[in-house]
C-alpha atoms as a PDB file:
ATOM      1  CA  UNK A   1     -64.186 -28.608 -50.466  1.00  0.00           C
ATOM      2  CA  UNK A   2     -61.012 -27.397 -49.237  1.00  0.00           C
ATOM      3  CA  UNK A   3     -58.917 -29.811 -46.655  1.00  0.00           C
ATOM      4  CA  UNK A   4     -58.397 -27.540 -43.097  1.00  0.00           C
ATOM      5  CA  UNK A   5     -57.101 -29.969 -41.323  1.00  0.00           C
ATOM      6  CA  UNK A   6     -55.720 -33.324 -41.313  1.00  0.00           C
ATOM      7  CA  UNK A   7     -53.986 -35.866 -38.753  1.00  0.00           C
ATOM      8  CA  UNK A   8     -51.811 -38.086 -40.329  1.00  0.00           C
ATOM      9  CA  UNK A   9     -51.025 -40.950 -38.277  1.00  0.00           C
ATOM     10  CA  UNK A  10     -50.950 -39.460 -35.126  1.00  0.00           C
ATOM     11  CA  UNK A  11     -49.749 -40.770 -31.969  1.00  0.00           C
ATOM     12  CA  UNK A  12     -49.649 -39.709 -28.304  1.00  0.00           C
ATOM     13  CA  UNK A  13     -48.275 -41.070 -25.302  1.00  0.00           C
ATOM     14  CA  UNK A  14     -48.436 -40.028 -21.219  1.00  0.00           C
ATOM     15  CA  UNK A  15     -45.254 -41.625 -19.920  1.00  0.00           C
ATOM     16  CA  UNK A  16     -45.438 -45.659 -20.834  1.00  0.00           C
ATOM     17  CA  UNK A  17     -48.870 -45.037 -22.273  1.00  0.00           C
ATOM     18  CA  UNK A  18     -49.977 -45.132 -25.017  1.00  0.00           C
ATOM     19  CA  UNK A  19     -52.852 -43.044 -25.948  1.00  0.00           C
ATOM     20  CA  UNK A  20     -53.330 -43.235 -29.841  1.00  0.00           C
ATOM     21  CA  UNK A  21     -52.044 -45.183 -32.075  1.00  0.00           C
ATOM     22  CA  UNK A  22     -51.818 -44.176 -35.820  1.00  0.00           C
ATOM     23  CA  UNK A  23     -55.397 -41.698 -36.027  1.00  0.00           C
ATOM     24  CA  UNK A  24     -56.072 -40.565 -39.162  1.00  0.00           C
ATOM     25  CA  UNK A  25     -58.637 -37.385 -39.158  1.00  0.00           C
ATOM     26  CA  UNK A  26     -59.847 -34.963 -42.117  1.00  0.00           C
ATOM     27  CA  UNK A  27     -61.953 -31.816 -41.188  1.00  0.00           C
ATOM     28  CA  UNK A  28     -63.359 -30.056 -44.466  1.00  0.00           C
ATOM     29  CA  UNK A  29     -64.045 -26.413 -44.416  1.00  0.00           C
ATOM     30  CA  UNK A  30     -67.218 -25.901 -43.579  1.00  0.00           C
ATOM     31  CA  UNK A  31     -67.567 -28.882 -41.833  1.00  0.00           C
ATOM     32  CA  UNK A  32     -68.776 -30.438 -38.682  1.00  0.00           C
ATOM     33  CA  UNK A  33     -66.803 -33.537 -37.136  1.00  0.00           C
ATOM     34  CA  UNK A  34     -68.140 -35.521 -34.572  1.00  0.00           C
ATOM     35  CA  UNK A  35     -65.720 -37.564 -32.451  1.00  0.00           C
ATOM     36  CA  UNK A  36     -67.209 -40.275 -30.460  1.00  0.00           C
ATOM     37  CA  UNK A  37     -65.884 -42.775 -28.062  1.00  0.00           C
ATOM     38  CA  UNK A  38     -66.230 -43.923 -24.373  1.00  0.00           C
ATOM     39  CA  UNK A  39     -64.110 -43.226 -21.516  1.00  0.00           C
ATOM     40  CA  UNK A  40     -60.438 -43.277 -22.325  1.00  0.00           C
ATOM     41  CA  UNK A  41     -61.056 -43.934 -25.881  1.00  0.00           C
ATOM     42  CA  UNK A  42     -58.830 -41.240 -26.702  1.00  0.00           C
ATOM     43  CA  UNK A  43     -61.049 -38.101 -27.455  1.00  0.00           C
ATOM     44  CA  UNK A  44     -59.878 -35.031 -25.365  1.00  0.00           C
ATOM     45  CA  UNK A  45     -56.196 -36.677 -26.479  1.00  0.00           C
ATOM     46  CA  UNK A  46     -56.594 -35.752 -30.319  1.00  0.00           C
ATOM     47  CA  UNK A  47     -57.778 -32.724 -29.160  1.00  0.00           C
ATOM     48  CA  UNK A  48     -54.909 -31.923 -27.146  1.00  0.00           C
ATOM     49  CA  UNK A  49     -52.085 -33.404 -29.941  1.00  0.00           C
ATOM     50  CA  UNK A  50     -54.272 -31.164 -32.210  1.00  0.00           C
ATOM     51  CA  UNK A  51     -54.087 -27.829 -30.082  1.00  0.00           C
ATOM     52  CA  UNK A  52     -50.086 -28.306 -29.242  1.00  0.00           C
ATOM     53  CA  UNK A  53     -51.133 -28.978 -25.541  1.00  0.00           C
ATOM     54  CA  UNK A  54     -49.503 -32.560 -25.893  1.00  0.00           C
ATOM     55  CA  UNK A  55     -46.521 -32.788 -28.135  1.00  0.00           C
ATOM     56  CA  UNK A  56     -46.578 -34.823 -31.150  1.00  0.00           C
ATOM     57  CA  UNK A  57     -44.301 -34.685 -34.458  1.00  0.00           C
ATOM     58  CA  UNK A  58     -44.689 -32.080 -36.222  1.00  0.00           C
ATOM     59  CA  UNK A  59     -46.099 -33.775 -39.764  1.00  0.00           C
ATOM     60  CA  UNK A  60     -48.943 -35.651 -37.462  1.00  0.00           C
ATOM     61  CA  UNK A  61     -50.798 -32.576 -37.382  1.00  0.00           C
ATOM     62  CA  UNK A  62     -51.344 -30.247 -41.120  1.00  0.00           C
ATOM     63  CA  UNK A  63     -53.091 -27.482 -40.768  1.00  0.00           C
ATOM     64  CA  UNK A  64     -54.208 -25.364 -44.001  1.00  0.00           C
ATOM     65  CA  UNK A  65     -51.130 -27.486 -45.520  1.00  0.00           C
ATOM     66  CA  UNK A  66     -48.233 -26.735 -43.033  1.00  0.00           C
ATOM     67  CA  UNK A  67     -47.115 -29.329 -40.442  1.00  0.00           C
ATOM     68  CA  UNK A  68     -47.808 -28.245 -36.434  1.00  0.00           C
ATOM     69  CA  UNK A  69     -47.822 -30.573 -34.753  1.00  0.00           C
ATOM     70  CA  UNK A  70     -45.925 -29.990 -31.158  1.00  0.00           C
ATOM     71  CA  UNK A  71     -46.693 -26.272 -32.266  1.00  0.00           C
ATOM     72  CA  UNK A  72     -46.750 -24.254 -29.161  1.00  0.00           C
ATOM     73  CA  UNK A  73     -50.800 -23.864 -27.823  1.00  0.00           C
ATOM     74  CA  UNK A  74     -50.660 -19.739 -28.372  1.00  0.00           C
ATOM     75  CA  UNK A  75     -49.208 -19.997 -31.988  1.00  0.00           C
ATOM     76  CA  UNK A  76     -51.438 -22.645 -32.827  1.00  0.00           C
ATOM     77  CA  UNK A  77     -54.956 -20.076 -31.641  1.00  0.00           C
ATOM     78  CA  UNK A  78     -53.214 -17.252 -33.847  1.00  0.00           C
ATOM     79  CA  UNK A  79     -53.513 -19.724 -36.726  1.00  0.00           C
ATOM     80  CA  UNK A  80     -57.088 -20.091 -36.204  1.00  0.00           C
ATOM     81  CA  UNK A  81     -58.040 -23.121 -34.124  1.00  0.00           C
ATOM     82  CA  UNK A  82     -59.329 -22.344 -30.458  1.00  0.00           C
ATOM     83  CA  UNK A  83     -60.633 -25.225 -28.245  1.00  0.00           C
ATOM     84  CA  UNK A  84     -63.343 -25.114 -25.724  1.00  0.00           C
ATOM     85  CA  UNK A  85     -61.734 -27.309 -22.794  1.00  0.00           C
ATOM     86  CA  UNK A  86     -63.614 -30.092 -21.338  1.00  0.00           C
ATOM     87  CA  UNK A  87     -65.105 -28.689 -18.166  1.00  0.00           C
ATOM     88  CA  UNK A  88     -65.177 -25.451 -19.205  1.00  0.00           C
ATOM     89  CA  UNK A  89     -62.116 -24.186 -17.413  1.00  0.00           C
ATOM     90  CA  UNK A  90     -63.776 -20.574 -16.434  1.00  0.00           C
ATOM     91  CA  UNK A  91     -61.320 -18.473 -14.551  1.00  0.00           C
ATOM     92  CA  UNK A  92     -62.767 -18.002 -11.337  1.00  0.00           C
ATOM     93  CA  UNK A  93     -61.228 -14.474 -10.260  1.00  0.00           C
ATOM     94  CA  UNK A  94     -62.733 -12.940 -13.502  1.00  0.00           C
ATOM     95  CA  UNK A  95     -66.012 -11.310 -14.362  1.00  0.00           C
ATOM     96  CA  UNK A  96     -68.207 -12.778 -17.580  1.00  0.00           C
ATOM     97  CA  UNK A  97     -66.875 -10.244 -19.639  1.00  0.00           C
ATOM     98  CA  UNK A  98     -63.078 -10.639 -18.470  1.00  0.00           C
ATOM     99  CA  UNK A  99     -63.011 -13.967 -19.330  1.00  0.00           C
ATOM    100  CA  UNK A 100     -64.611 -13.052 -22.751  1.00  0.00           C
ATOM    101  CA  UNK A 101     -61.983 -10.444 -23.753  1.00  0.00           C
ATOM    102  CA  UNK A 102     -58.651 -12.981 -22.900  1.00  0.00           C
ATOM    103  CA  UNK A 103     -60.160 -14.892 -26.292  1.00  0.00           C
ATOM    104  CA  UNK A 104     -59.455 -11.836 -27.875  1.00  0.00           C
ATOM    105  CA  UNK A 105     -55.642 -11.431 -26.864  1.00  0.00           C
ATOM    106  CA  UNK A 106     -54.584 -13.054 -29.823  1.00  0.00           C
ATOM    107  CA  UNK A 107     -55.787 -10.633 -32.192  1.00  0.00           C
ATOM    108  CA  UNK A 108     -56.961 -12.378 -34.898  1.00  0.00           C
ATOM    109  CA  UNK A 109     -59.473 -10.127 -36.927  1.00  0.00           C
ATOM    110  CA  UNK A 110     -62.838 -11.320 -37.576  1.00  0.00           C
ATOM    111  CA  UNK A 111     -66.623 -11.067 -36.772  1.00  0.00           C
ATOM    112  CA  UNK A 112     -66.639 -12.417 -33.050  1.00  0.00           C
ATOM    113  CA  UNK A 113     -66.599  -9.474 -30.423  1.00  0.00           C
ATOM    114  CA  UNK A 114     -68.132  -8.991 -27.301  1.00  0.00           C
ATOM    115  CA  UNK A 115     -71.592  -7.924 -29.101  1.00  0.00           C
ATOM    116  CA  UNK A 116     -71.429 -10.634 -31.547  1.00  0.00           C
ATOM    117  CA  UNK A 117     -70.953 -12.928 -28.954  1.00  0.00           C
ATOM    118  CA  UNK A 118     -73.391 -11.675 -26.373  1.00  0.00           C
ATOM    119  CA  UNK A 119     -75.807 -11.704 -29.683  1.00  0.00           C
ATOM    120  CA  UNK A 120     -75.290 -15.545 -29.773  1.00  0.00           C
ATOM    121  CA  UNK A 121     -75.650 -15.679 -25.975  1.00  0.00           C
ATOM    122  CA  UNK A 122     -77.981 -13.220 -24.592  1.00  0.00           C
ATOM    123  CA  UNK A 123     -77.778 -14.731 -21.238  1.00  0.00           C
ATOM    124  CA  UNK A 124     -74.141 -13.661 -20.862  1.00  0.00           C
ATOM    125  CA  UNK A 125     -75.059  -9.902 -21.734  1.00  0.00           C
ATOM    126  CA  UNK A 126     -77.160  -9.701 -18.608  1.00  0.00           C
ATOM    127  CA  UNK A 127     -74.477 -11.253 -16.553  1.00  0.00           C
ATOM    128  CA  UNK A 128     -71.665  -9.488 -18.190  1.00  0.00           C
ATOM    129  CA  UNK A 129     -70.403  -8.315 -14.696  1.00  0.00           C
ATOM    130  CA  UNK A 130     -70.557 -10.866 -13.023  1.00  0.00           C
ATOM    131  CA  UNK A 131     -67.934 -13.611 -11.844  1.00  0.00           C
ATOM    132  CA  UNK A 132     -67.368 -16.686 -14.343  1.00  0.00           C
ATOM    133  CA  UNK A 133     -68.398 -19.166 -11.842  1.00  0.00           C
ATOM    134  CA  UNK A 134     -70.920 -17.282 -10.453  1.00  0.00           C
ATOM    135  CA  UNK A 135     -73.103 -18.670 -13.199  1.00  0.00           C
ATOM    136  CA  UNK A 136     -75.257 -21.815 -13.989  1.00  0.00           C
ATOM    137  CA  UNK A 137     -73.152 -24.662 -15.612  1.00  0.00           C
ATOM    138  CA  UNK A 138     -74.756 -23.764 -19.408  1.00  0.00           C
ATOM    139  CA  UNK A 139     -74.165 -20.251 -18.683  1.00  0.00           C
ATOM    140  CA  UNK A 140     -70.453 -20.881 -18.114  1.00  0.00           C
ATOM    141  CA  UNK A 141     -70.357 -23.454 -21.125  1.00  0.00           C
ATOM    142  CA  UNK A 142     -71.681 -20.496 -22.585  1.00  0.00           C
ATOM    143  CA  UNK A 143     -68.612 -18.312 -21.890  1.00  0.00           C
ATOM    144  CA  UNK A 144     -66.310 -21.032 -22.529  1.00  0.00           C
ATOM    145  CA  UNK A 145     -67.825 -21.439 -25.749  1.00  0.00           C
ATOM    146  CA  UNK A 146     -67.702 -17.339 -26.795  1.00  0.00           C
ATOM    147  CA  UNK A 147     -63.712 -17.134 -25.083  1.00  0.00           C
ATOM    148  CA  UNK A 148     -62.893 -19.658 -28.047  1.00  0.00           C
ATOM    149  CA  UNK A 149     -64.984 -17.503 -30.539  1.00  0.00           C
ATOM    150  CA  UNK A 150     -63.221 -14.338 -29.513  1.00  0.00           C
ATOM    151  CA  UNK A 151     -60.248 -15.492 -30.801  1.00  0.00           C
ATOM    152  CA  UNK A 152     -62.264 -15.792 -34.117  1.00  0.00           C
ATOM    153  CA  UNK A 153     -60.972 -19.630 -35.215  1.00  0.00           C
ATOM    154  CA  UNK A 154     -61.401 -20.909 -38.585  1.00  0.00           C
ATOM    155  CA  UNK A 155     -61.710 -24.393 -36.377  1.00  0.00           C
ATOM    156  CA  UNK A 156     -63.383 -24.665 -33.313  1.00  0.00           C
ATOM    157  CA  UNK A 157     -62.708 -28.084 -31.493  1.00  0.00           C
ATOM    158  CA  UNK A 158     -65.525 -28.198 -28.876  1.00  0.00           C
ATOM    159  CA  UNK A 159     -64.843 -31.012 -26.141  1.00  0.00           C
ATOM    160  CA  UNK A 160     -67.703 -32.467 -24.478  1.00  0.00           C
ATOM    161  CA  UNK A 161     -70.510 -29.950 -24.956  1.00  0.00           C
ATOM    162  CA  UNK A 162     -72.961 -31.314 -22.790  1.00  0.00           C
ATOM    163  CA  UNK A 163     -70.732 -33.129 -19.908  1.00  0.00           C
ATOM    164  CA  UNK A 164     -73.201 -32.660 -16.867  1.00  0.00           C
ATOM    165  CA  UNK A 165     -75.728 -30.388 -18.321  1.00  0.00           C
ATOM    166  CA  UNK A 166     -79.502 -30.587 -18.528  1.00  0.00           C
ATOM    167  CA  UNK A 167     -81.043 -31.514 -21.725  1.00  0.00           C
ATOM    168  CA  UNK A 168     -82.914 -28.491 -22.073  1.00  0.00           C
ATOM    169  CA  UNK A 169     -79.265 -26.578 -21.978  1.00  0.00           C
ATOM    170  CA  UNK A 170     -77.724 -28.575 -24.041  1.00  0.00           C
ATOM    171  CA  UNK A 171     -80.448 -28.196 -26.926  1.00  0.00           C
ATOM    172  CA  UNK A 172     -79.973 -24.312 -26.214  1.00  0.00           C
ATOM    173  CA  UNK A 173     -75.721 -24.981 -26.797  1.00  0.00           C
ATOM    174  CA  UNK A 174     -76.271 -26.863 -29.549  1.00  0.00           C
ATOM    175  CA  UNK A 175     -78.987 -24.595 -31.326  1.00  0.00           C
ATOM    176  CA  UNK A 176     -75.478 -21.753 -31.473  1.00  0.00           C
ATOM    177  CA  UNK A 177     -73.446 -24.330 -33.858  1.00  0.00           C
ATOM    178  CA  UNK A 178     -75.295 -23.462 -36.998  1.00  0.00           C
ATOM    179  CA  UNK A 179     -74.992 -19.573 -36.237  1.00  0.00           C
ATOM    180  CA  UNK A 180     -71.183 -20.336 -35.859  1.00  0.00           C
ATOM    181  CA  UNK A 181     -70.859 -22.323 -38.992  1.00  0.00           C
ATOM    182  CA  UNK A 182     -72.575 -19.642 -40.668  1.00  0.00           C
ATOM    183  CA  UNK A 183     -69.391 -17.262 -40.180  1.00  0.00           C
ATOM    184  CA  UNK A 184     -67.220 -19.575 -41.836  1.00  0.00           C
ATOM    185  CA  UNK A 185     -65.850 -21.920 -39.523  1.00  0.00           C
ATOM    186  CA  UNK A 186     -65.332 -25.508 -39.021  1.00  0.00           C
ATOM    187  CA  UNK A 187     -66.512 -27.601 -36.154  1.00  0.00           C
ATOM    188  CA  UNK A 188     -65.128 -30.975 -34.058  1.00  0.00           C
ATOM    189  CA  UNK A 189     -67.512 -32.004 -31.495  1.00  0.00           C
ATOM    190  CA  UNK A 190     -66.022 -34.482 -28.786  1.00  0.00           C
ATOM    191  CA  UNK A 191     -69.292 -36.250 -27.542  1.00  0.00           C
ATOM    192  CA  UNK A 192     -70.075 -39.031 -25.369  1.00  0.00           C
ATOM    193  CA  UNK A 193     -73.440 -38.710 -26.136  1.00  0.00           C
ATOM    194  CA  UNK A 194     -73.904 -40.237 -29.595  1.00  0.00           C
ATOM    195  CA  UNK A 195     -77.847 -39.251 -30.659  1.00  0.00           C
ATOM    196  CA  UNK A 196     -76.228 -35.642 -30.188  1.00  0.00           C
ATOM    197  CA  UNK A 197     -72.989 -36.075 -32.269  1.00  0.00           C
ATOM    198  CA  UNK A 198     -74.680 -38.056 -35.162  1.00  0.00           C
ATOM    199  CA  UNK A 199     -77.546 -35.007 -35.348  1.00  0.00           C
ATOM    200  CA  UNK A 200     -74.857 -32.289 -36.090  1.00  0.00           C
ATOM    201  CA  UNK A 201     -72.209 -34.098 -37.606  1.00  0.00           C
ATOM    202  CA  UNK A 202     -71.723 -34.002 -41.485  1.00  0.00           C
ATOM    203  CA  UNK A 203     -69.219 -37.193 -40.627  1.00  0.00           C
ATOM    204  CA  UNK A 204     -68.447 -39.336 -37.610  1.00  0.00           C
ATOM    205  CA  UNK A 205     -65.309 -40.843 -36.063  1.00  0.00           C
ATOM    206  CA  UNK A 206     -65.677 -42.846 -33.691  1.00  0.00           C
ATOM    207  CA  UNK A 207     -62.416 -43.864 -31.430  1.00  0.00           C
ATOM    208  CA  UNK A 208     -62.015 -47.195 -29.021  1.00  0.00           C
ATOM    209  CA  UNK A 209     -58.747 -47.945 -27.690  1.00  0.00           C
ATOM    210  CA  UNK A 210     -56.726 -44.514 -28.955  1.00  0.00           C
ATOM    211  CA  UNK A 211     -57.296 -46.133 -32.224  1.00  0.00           C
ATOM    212  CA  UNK A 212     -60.393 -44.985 -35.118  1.00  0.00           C
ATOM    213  CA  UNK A 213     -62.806 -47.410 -35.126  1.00  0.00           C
ATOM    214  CA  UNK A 214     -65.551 -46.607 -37.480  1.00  0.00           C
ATOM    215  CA  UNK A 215     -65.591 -43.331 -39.600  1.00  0.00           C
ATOM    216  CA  UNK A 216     -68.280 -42.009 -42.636  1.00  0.00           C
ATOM    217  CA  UNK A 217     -71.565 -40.208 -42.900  1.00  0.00           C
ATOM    218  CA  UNK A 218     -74.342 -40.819 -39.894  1.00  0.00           C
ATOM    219  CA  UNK A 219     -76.678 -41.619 -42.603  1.00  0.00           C
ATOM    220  CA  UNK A 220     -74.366 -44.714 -43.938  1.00  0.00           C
ATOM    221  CA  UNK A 221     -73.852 -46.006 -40.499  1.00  0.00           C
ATOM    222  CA  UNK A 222     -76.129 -48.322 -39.139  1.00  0.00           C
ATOM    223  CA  UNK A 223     -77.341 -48.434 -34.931  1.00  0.00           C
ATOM    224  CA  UNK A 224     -75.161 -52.091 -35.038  1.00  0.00           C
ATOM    225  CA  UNK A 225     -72.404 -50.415 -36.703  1.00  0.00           C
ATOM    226  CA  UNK A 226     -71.611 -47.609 -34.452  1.00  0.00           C
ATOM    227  CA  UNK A 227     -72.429 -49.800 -31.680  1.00  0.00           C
ATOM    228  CA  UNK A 228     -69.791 -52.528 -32.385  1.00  0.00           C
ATOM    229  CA  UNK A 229     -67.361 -49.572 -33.187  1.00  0.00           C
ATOM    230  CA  UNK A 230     -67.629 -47.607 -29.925  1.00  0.00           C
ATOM    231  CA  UNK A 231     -67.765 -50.298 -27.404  1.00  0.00           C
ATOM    232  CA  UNK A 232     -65.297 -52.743 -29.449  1.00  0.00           C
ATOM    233  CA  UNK A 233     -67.902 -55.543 -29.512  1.00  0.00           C
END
């Protein structure tokens, strides 16, 4: 298995803060990271330091072998990694489809178009002309989720999937990941919810404090372990 992407001991800061201290991540291809953690552990922070929306050194971040970190957010989706935001971030003043196609502006070749995407999510077809926040709350995680495949990413970092959905949604979200995996790309899942993260993931990280507390295989990991890890008992 080929290395995709790796953090190297990554740090962030907001101001005097500091956010994470030394992280050390690994996504295979073909793989599917979970990142757990509570509140402020330091989740949606990787993913920003990851997707050049918070600037880190350069070398903290290798993607595919190259160092870019602090990489502008646009250059870094034309190399293949696209992020679906926490809270879904739908523009309001566009229709279904509209906010669909800006995925697509970076013109990366692939599978993922608008009928790949409404094959995925045949919900969005139907609704196709209507306004993004016209929608139900899975609905719009749904177009948040096909805007990042547009852009056809070899990574997909997916940040908090099922933040204030219903469970019955977020089994239908979660039911797309192996259809997405199956086009060749790699996954990180940001989750709060742990039963959820350790049922997809192939491995686990677990973050408390900016800083990795626990990482391996949910099968080696025991209920005590994870627990102890995440809330720094």
């Amino acid at each position: 298995m080929s290395m995709l992407l790796q953090t190297r001991g990554l740090e962030a800061r907001y101001g005097d803060f500091q956010a994470l201290s030394g992280v050390d991540l690994e996504v295979g291809s073909g793989e599917t990271i979970a990142i757990i953690g509570a509140n402020g552990a330091g989740k949606t922070t990787a993913m920003r330091s990851i997707t050049g929306m918070l600037s880190v050194a350069s070398d903290q971040v290798m993607h595919e072998g190259d160092a870019i970190g602090g990489m502008e957010p646009f250059d870094i989706v034309r190399r293949g990694i696209a992020m679906v935001p926490e809270g879904r971030q739908i523009f309001p003043s566009l229709s279904v489809e509209e906010n669909l196609l800006i995925g697509a502006e970076v013109g990366r070749k692939g599978r993922w178009k608008l009928d790949t995407v409404y094959g995925l999510f045949p919900a969005l077809a139907e609704r196709r002309r209507h306004g993004g926040t016209d929608l139900s709350g899975g609905q719009q995680q749904m177009v948040a989720i096909g805007r990042a495949l547009m852009a056809n990413p070899s990574l997909l970092l997916c940040d908090e999937l099922s933040l204030g959905l219903a469970p019955i949604v977020i089994r239908d979200i979660y039911e797309a990941l192996p259809a997405i995996k199956a086009e060749g790309a790699s996954v990180i899942v940001v989750e709060q919810d742990i039963r959820q993260a350790l049922a997809v993931a192939d491995r686990v990280y677990c973050l408390q404090e900016g800083r990795v507390s626990l990482s391996g295989r949910p099968a080696d990991l025991t209920q005590d372990q994870i627990t102890a890890a995440y809330f720094g008992m």
